[in-house]
Protein backbone atom coordinates (compact mmCIF):
# COMPACT_ATOMS: atom_id res chain seq x y z
CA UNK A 1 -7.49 54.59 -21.99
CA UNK A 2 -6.69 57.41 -19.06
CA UNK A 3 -7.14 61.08 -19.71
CA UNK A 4 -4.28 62.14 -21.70
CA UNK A 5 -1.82 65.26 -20.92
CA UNK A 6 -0.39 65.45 -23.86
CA UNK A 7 -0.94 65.01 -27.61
CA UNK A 8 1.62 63.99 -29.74
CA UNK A 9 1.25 64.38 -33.44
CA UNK A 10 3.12 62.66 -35.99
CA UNK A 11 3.44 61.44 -39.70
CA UNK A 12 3.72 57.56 -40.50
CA UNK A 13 5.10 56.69 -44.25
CA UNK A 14 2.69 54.44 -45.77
CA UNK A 15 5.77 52.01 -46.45
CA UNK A 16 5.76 51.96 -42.68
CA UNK A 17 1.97 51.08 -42.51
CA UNK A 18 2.08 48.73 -44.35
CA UNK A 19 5.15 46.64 -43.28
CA UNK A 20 4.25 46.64 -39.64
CA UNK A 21 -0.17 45.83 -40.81
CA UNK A 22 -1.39 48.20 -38.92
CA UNK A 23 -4.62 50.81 -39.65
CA UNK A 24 -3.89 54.45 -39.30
CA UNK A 25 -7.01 54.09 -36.47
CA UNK A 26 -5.21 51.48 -34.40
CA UNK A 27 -1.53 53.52 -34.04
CA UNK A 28 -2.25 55.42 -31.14
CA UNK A 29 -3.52 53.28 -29.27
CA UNK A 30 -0.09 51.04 -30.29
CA UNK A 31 2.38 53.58 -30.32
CA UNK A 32 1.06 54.00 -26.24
CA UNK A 33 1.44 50.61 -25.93
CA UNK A 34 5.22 51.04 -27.04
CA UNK A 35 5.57 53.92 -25.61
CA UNK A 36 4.51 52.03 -22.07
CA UNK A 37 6.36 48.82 -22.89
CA UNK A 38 9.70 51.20 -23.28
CA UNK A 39 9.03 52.52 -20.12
CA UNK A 40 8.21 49.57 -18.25
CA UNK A 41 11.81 47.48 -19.29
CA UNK A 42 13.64 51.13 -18.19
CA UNK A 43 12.09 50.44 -14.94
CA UNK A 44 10.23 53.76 -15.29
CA UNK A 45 6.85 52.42 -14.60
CA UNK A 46 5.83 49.70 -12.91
CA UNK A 47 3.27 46.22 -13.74
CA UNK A 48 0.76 48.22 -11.37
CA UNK A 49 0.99 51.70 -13.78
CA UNK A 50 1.04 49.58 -17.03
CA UNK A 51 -2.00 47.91 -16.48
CA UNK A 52 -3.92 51.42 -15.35
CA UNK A 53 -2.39 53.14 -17.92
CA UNK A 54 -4.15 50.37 -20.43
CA UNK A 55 -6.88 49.76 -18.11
CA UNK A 56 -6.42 46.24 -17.62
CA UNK A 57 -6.08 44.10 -14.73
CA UNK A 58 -3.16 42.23 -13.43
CA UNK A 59 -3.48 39.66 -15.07
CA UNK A 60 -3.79 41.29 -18.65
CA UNK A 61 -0.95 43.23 -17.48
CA UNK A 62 0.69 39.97 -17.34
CA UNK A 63 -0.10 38.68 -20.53
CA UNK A 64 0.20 42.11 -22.52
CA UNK A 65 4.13 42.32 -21.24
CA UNK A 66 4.93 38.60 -22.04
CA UNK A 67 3.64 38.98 -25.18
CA UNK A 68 5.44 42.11 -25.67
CA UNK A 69 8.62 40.20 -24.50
CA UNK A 70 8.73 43.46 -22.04
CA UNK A 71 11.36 42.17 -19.46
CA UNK A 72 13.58 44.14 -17.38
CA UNK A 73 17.28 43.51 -17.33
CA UNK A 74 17.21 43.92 -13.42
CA UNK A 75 14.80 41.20 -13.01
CA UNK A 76 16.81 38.56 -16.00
CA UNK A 77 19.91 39.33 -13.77
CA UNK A 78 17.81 38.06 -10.53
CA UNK A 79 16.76 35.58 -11.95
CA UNK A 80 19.94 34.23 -13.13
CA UNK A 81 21.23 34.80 -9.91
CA UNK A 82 18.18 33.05 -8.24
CA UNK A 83 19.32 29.85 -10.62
CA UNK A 84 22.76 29.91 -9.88
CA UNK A 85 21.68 29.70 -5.51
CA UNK A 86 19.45 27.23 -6.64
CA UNK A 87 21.89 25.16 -8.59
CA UNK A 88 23.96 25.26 -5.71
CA UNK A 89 21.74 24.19 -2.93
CA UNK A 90 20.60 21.29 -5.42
CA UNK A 91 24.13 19.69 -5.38
């Protein structure tokens, strides 16, 4: 992980903990991830920043956002509009 600006402090019910399986040692590191993958769909950061920001390279980047089903609505609305063109050429 990068050098951090700022700290954010904050209390997780147990109930919480426990529904999602996750260790009190492993949430910041998720709650970044989140914090990144919100980011990312908003268009705020890009693949490039993700994978720094996780230090990973592009093609972790890739995996880490498909698994995270981190799309951006911009890009579904290309693509759909990429089909359609396509679809029409084809006929």
């Amino acid at each position: 992980m990068k050098n951090m600006a700022a700290t954010v402090e904050i209390s997780v019910p147990d109930t919480l903990l426990k529904a999602i399986g996750t260790e009190p040692a492993e949430l910041p590191r998720q709650t970044l991830a989140a914090l990144i993958i919100q980011a990312f769909r908003k268009g705020q950061l890009t693949h490039a920043q993700v994978g720094e920001l996780l230090d990973l390279n592009r093609f972790e980047t890739d995996a880490f956002l498909k698994d995270a089903q981190a799309f951006r609505l911009c890009e579904s609305e290309e693509f759909v509009a990429d089909l359609d063109s396509l679809r029409r050429i084809a006929k």
